[in-house]
C-alpha atoms as a PDB file:
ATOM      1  CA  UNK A   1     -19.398  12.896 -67.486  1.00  0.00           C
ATOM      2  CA  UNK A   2     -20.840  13.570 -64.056  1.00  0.00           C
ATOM      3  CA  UNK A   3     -22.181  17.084 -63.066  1.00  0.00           C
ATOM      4  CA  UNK A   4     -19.461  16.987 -59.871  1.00  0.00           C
ATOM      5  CA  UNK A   5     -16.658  15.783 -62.180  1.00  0.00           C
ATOM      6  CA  UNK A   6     -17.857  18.228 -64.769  1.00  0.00           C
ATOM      7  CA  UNK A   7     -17.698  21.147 -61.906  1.00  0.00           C
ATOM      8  CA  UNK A   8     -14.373  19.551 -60.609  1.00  0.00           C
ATOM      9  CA  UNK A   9     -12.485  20.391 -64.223  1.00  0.00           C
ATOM     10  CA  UNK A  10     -14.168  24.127 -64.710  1.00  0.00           C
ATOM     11  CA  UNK A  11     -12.971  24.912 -61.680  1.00  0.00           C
ATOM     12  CA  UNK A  12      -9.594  24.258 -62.578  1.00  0.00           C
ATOM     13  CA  UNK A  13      -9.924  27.582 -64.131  1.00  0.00           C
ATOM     14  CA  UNK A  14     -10.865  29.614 -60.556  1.00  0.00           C
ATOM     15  CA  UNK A  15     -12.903  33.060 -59.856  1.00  0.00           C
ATOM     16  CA  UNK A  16      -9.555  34.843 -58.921  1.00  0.00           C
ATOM     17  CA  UNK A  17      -8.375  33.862 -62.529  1.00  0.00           C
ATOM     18  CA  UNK A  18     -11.471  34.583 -64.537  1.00  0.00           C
ATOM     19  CA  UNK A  19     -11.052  38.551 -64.700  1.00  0.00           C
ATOM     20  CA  UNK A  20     -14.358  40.896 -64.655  1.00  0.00           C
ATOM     21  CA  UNK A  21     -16.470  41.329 -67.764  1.00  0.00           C
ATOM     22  CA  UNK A  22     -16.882  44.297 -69.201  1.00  0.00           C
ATOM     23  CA  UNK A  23     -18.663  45.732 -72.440  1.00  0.00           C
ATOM     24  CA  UNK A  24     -17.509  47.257 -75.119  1.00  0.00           C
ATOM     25  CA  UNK A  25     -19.339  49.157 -78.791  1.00  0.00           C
ATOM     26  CA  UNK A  26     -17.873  47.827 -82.024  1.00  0.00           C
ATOM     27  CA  UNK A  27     -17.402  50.404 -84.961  1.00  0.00           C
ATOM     28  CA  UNK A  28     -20.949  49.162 -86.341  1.00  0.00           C
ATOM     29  CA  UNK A  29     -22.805  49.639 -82.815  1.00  0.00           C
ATOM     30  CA  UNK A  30     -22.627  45.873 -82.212  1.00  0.00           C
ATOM     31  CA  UNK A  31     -22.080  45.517 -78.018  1.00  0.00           C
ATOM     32  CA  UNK A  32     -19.311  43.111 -77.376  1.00  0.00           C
ATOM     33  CA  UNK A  33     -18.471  41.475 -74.315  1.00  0.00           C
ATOM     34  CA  UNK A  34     -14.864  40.614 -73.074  1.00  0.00           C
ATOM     35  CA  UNK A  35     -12.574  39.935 -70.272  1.00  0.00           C
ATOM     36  CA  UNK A  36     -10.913  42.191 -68.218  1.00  0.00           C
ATOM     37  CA  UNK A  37      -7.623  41.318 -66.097  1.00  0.00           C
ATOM     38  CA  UNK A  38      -6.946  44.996 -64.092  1.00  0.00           C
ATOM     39  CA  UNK A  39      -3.369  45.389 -63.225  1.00  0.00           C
ATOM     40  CA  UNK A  40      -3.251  46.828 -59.242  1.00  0.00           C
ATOM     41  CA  UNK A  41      -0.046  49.214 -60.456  1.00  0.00           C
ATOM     42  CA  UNK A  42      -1.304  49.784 -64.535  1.00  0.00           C
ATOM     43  CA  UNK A  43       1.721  50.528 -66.834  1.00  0.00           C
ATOM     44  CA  UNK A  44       1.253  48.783 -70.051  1.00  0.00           C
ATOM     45  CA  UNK A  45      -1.770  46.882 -71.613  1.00  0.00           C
ATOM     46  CA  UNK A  46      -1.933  43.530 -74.135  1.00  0.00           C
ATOM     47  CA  UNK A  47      -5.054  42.612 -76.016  1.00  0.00           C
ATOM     48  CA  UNK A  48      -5.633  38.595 -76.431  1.00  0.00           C
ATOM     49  CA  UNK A  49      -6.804  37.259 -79.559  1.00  0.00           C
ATOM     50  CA  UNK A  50      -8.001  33.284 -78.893  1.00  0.00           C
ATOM     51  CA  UNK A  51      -7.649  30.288 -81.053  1.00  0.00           C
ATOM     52  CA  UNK A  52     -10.852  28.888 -83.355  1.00  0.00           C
ATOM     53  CA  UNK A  53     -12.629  27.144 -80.908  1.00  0.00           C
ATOM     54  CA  UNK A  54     -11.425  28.438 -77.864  1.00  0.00           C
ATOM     55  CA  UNK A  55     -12.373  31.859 -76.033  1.00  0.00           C
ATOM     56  CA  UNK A  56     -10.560  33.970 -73.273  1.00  0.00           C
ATOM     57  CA  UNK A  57     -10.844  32.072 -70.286  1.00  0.00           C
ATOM     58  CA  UNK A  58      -8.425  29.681 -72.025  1.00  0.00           C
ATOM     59  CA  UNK A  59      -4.964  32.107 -71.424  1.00  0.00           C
ATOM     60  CA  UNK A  60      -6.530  33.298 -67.747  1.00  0.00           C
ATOM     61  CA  UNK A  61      -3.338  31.868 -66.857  1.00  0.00           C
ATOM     62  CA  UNK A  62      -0.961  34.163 -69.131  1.00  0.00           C
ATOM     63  CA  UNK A  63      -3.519  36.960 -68.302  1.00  0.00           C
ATOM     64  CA  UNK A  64      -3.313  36.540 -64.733  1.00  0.00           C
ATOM     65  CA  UNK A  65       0.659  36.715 -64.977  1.00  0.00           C
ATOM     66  CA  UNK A  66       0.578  39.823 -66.659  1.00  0.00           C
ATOM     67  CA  UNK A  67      -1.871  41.402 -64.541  1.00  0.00           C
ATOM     68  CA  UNK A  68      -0.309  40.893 -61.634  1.00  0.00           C
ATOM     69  CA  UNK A  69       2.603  42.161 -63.236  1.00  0.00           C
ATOM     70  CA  UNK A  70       1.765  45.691 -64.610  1.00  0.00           C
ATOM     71  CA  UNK A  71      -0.025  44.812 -67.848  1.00  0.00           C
ATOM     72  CA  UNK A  72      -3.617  44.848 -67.894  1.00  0.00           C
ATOM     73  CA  UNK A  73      -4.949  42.524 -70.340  1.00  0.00           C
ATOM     74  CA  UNK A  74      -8.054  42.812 -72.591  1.00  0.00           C
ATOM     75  CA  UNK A  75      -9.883  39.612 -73.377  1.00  0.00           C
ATOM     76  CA  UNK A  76     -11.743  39.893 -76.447  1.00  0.00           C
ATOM     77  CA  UNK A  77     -13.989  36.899 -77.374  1.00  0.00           C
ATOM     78  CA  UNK A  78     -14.438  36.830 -81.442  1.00  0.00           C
ATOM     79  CA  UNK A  79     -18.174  37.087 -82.433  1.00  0.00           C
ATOM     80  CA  UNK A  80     -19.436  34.199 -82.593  1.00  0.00           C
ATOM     81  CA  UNK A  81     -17.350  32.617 -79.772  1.00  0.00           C
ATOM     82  CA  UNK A  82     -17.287  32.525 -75.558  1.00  0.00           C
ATOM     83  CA  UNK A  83     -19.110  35.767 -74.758  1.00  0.00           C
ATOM     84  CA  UNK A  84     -20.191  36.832 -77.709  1.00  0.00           C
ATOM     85  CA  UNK A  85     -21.403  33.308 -79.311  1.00  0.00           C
ATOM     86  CA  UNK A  86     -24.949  35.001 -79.310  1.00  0.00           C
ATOM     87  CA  UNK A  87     -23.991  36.933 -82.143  1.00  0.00           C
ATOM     88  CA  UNK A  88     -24.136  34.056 -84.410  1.00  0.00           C
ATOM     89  CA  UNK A  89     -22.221  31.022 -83.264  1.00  0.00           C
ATOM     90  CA  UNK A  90     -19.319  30.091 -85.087  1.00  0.00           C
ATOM     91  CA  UNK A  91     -19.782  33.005 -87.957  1.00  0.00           C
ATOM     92  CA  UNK A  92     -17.551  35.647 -89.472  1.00  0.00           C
ATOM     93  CA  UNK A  93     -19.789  37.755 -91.637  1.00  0.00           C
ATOM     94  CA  UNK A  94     -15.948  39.396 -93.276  1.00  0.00           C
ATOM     95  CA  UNK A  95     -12.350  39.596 -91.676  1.00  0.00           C
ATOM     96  CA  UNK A  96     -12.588  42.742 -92.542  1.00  0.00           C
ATOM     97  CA  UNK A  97     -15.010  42.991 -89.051  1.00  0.00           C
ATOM     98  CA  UNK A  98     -13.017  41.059 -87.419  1.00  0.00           C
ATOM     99  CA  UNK A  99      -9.749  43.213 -87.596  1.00  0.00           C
ATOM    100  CA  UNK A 100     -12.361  46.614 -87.045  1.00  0.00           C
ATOM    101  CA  UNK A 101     -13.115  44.856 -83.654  1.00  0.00           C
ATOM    102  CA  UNK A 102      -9.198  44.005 -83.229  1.00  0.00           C
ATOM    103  CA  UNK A 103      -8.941  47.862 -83.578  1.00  0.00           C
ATOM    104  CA  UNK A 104     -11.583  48.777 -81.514  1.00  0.00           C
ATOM    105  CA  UNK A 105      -9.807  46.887 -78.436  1.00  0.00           C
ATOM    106  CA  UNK A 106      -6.496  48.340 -79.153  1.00  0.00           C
ATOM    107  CA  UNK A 107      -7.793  52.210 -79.421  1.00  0.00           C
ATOM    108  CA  UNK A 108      -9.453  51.190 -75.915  1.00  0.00           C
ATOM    109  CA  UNK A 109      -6.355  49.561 -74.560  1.00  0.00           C
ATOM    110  CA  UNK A 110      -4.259  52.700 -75.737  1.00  0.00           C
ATOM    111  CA  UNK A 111      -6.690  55.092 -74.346  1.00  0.00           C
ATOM    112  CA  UNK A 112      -7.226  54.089 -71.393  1.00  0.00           C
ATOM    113  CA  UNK A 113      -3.205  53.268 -70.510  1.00  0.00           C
ATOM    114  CA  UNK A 114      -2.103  56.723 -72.333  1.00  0.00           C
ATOM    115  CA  UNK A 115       1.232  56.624 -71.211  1.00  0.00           C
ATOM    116  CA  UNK A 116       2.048  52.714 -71.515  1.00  0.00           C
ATOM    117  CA  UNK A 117       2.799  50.735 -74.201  1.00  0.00           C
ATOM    118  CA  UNK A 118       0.049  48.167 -76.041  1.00  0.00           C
ATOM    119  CA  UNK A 119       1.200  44.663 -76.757  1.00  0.00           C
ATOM    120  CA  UNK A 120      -0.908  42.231 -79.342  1.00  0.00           C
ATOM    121  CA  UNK A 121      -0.714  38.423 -78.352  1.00  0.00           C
ATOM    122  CA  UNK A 122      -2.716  36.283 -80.770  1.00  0.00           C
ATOM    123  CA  UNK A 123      -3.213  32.561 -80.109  1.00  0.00           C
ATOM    124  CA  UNK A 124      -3.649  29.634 -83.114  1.00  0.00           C
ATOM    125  CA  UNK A 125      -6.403  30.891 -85.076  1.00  0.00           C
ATOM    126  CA  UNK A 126      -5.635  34.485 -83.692  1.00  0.00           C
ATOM    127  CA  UNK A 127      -2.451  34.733 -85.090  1.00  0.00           C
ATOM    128  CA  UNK A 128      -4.461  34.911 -88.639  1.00  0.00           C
ATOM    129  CA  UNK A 129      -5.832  38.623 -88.184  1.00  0.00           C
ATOM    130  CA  UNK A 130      -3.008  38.994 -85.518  1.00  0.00           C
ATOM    131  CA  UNK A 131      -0.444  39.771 -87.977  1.00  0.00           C
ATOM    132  CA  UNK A 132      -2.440  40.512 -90.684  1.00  0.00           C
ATOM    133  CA  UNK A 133      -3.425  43.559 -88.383  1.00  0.00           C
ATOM    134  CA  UNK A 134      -0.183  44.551 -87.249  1.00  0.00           C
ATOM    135  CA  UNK A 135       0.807  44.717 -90.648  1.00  0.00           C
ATOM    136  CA  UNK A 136      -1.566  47.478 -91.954  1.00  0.00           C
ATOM    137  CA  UNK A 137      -1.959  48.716 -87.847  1.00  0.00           C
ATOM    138  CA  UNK A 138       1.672  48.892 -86.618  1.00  0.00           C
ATOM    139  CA  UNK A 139       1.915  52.544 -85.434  1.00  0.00           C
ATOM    140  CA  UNK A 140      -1.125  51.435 -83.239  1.00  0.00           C
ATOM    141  CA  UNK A 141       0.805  48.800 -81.199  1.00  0.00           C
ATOM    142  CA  UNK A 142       4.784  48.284 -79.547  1.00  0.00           C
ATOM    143  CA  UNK A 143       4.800  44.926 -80.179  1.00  0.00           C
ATOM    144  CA  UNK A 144       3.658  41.353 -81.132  1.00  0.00           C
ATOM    145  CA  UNK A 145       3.340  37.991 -79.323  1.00  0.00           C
ATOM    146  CA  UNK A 146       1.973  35.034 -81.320  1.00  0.00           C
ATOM    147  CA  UNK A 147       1.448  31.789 -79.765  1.00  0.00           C
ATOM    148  CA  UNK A 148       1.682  28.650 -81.376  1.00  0.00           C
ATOM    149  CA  UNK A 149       0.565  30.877 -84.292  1.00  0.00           C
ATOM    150  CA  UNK A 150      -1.762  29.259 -87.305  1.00  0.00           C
ATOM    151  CA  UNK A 151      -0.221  30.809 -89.975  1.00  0.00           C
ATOM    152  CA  UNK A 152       0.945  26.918 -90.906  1.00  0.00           C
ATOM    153  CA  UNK A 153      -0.593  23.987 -89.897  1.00  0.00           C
ATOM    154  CA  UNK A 154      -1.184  20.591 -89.693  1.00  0.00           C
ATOM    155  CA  UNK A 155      -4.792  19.889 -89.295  1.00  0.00           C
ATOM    156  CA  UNK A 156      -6.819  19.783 -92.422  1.00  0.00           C
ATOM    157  CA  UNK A 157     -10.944  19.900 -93.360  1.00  0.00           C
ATOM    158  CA  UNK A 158     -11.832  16.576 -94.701  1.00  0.00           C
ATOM    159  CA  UNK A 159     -12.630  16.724 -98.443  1.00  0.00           C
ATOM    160  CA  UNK A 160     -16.216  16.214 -98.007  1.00  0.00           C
ATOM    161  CA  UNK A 161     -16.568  19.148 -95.607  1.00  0.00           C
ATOM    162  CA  UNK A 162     -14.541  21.226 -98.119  1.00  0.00           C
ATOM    163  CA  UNK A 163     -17.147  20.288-100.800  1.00  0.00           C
ATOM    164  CA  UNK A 164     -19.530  21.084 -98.694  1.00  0.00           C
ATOM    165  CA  UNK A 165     -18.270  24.418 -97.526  1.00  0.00           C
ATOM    166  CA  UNK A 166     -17.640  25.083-100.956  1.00  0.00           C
ATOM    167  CA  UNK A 167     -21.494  24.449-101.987  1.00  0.00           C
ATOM    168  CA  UNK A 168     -23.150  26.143 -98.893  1.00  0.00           C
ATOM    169  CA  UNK A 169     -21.188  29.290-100.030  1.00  0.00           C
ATOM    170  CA  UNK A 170     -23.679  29.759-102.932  1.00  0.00           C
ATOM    171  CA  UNK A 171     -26.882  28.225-100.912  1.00  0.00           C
ATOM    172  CA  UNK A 172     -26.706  28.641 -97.465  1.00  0.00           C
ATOM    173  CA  UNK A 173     -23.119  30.664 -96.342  1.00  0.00           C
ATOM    174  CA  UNK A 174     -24.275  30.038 -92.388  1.00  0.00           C
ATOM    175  CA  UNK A 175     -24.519  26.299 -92.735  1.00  0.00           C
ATOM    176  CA  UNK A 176     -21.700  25.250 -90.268  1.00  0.00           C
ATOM    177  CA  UNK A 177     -19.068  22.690 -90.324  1.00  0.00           C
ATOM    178  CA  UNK A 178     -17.226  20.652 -87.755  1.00  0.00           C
ATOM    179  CA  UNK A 179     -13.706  22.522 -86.713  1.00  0.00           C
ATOM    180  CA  UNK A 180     -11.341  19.142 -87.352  1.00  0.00           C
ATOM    181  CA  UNK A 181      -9.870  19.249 -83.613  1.00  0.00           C
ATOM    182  CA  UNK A 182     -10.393  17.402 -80.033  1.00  0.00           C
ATOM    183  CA  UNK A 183      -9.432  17.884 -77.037  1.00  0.00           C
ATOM    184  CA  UNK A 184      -6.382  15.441 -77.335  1.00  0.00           C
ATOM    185  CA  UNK A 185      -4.368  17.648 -79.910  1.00  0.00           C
ATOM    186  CA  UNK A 186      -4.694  20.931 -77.676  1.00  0.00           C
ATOM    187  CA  UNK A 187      -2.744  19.408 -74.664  1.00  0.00           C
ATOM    188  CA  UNK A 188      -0.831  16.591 -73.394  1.00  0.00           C
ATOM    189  CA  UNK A 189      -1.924  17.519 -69.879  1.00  0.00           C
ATOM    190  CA  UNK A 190      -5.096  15.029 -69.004  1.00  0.00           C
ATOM    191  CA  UNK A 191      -6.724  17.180 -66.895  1.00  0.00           C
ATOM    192  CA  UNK A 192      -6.806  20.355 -69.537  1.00  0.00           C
ATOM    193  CA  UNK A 193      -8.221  17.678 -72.138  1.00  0.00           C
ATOM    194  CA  UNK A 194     -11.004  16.830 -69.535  1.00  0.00           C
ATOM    195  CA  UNK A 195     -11.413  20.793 -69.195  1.00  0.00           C
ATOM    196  CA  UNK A 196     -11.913  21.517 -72.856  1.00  0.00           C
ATOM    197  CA  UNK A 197     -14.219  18.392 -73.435  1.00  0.00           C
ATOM    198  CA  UNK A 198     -15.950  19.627 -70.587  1.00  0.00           C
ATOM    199  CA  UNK A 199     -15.991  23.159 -71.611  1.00  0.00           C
ATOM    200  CA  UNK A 200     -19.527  23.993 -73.086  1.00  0.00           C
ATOM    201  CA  UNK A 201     -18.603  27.478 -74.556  1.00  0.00           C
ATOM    202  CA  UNK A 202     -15.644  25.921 -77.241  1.00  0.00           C
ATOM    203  CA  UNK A 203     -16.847  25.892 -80.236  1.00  0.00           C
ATOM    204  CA  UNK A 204     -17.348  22.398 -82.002  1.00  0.00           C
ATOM    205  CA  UNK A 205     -18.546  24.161 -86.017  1.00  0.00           C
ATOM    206  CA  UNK A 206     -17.987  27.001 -87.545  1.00  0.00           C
ATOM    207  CA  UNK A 207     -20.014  28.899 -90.536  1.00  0.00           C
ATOM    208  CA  UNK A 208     -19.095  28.125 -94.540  1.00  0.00           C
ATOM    209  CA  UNK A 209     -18.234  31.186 -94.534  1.00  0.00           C
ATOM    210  CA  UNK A 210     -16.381  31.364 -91.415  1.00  0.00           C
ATOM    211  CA  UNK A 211     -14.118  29.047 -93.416  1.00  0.00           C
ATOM    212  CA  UNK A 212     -13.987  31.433 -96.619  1.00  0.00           C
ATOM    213  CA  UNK A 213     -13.201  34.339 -94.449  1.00  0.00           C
ATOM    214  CA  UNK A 214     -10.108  32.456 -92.860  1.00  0.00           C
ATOM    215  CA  UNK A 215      -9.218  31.453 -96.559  1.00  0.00           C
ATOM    216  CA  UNK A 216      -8.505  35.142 -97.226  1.00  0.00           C
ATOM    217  CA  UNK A 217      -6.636  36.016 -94.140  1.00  0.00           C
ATOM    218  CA  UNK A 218      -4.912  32.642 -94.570  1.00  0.00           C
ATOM    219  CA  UNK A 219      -3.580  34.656 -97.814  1.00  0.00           C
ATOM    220  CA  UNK A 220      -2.766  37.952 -95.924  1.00  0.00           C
ATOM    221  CA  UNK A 221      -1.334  36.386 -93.352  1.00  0.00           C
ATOM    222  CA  UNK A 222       1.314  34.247 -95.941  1.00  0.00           C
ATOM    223  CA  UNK A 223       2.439  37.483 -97.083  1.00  0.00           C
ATOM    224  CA  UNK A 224       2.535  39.460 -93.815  1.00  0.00           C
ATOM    225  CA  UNK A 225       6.345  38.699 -92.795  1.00  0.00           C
ATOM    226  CA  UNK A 226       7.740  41.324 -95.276  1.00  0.00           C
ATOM    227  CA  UNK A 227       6.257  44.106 -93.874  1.00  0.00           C
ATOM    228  CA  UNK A 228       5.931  43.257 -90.404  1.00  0.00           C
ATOM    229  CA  UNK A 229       8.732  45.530 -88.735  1.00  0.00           C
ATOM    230  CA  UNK A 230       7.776  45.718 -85.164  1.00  0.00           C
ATOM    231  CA  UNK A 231       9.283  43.987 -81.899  1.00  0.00           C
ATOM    232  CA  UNK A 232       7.991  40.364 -81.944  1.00  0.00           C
ATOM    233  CA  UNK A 233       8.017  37.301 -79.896  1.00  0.00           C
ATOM    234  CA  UNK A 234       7.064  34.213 -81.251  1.00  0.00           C
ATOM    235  CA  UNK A 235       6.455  31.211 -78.634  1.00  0.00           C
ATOM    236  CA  UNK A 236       5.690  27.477 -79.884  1.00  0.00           C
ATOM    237  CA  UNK A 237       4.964  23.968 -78.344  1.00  0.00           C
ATOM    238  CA  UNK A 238       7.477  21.822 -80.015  1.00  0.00           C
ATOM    239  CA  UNK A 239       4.641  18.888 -79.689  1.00  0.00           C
ATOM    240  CA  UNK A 240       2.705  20.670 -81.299  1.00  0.00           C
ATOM    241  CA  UNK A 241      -0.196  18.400 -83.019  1.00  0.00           C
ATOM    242  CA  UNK A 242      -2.027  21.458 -84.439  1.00  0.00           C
ATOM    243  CA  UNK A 243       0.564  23.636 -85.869  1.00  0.00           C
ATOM    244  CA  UNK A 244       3.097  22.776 -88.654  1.00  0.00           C
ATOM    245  CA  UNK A 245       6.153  23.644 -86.579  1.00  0.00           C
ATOM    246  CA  UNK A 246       8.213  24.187 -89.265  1.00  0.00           C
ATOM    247  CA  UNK A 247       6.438  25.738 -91.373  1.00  0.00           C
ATOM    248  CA  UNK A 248       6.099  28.274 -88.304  1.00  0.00           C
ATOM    249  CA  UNK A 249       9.976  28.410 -88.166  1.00  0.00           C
ATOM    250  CA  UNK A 250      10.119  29.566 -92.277  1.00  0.00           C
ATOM    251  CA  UNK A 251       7.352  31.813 -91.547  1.00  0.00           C
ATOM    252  CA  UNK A 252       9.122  33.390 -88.981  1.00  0.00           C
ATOM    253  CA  UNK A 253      12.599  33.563 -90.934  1.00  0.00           C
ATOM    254  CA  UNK A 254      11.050  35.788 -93.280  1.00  0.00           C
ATOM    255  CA  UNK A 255      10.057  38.519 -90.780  1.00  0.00           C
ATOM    256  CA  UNK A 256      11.186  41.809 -91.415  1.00  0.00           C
ATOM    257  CA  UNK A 257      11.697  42.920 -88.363  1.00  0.00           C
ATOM    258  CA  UNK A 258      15.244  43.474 -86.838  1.00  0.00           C
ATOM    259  CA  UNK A 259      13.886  42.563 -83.259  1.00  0.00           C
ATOM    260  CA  UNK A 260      12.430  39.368 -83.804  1.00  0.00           C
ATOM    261  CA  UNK A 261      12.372  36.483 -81.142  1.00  0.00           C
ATOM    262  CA  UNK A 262      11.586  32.812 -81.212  1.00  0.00           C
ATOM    263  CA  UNK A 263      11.119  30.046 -78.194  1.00  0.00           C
ATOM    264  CA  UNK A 264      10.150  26.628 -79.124  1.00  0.00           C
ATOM    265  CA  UNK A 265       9.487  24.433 -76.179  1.00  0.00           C
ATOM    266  CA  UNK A 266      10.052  20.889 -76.893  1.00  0.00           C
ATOM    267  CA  UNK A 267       7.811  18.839 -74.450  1.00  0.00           C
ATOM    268  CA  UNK A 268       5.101  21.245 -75.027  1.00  0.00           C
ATOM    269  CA  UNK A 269       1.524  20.518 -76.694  1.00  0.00           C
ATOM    270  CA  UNK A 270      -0.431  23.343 -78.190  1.00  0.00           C
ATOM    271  CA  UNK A 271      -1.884  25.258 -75.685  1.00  0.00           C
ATOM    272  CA  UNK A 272       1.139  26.184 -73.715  1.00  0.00           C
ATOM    273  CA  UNK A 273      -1.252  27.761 -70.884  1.00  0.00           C
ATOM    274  CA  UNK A 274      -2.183  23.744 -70.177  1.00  0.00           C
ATOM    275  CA  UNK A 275       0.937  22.405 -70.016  1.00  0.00           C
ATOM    276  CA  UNK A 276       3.407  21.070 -67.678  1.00  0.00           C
ATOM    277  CA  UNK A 277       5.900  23.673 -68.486  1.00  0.00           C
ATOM    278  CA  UNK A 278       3.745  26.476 -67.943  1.00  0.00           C
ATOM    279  CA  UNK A 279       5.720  28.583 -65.740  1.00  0.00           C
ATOM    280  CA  UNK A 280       8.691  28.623 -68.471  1.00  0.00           C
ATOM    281  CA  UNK A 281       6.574  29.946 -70.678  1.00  0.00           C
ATOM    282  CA  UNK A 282       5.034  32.963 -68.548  1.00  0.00           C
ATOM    283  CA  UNK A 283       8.353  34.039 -67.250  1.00  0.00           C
ATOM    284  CA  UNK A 284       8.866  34.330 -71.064  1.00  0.00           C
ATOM    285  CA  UNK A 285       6.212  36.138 -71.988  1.00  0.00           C
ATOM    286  CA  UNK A 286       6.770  38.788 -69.125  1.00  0.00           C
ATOM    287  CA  UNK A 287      10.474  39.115 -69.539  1.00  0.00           C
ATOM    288  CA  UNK A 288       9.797  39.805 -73.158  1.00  0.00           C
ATOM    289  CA  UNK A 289       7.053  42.329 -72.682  1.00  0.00           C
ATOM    290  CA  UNK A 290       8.685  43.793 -69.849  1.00  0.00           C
ATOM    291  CA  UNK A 291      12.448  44.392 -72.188  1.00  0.00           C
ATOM    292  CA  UNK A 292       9.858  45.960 -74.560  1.00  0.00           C
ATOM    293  CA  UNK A 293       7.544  47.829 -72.126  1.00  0.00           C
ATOM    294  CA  UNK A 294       7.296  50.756 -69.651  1.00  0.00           C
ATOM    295  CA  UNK A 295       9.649  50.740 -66.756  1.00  0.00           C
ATOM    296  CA  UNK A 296       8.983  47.632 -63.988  1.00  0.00           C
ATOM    297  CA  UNK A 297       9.079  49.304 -60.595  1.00  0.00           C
ATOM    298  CA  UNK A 298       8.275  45.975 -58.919  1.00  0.00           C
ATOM    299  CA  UNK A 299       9.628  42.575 -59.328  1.00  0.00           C
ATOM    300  CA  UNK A 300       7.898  39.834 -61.406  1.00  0.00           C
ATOM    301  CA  UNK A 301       4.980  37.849 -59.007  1.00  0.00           C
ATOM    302  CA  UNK A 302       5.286  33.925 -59.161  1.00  0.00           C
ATOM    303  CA  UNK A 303       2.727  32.634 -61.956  1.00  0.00           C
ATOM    304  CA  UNK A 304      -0.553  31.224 -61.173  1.00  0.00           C
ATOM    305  CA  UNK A 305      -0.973  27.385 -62.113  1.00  0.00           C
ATOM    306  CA  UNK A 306      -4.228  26.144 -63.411  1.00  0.00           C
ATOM    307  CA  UNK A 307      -3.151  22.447 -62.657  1.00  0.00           C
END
């Protein structure tokens, strides 16, 4: 691909979208780095969790909408991925760290917006510590969103990478692994699969025991729906090539909770931010956060498009 073409697709993803970056200390003293999307008129905030490969500048979209809106949204790149790939690229050293930093974002988010509400919204792979924090967390937030959660999916590691992962657990736990997806099963939208081809901060492997330590929330997260009791919305591509759609539906029958919402959207792909039926989706997500959430004194803005 050409440097100009190359430029052409990133930019599909423009400086007023991109929020500011901003730096945050974990509970162990490590500095993280995330993404920022100030509200003009603050009165609630949402933390992002991203997908396995992806980082935050994948929702700017949703993030954007919500900003504009009244919720201030806090980006937080995993370690290992987007802004914080320097601290080991592709690894998860426990989940247990990785729901301490999911903590750490939502004691910010609630301090600093003392009288508003905090919303989770975890994406795909987010979804995994997502609910498996809100389970053990949920006096800490007023709601969930998952999107196109992957607490059931379709896409599988080959047998030989399995073996391998397997091995490297006992020899070498930070040998990494292709993550079995391209850009074609994210989004039916060509120009969004030229973006994340393009995109030179997605992840393309991930650590052996990355892969262990999804394992075990893969477990939590299987028994998370029986104890999960606040608010959540649940938002799905129905063309989904990721995601076992219906074993997303049977997950979400067994929630607990009596306020419990579910949208599938039939011509959409995975990444619902890509799509063509984007603004569907955002109008969605605010309408839901905004039933849920402090008072809107002003009406909803028109959502940005990325394409």
């Amino acid at each position: 691909m050409t440097t100009s073409r190359t430029a052409e697709i990133m930019a599909a993803i423009g400086p007023e979208l991109r929020g500011e970056v901003r730096r945050a200390v974990a509970s162990d003293g490590t500095p993280l780095a995330y993404r920022y999307w100030a509200a003009a008129e603050p009165r609630d905030a949402a933390v992002y969790l991203h997908g396995i490969a992806g980082h935050s500048l994948w929702f700017s979209a949703a993030a954007t909408h919500l900003a504009r809106s009244g919720v201030t949204v806090y980006g937080h790149d995993r370690r290992g991925s987007g802004l914080n790939a320097g601290l080991g690229a592709g690894h998860a050293s426990h989940h247990r760290v990785v729901l301490d930093d999911i903590r750490q974002f939502v004691d910010l988010a609630r301090t600093e917006h003392p009288c508003g509400k905090v919303f989770l919204i975890a994406g795909c792979w987010g979804a995994k510590p997502g609910v498996v924090f809100a389970t053990r967390e949920q006096a800490r937030l007023d709601g969930l969103v998952l999107v196109a959660p992957a607490v059931s999916v379709r896409v599988r590691l080959p047998l030989k990478d399995l073996l391998g992962v397997a091995f490297s657990l006992v020899t070498n736990p930070r040998r990494r692994f292709p993550i079995p997806l391209v850009p074609e099963q994210y989004t039916d939208n060509p120009r969004f699969r030229t973006f994340v081809a393009a995109d030179r901060d997605r992840l393309l492997k991930v650590t052996a025991r990355f892969y262990l330590e999804t394992a075990r929330l893969d477990r939590l997260a299987a028994r998370a729906p029986g104890s999960i009791r606040l608010p959540v919305l649940l938002v799905q591509g129905g063309r989904d090539a990721i995601v076992d759609v219906e074993g997303v539906r049977r997950w979400f029958g067994r929630l607990a909770s009596p306020d419990k919402t579910l949208k599938i959207y039939p011509d959409s792909a995975h990444i619902l931010e890509f799509e063509g039926h984007q603004e569907t989706y955002l109008a969605d997500l605010l309408a839901w956060i905004d039933a849920h959430g402090s008072a809107l004194e002003e009406p909803a803005v028109v959502p940005p498009r990325l394409a």
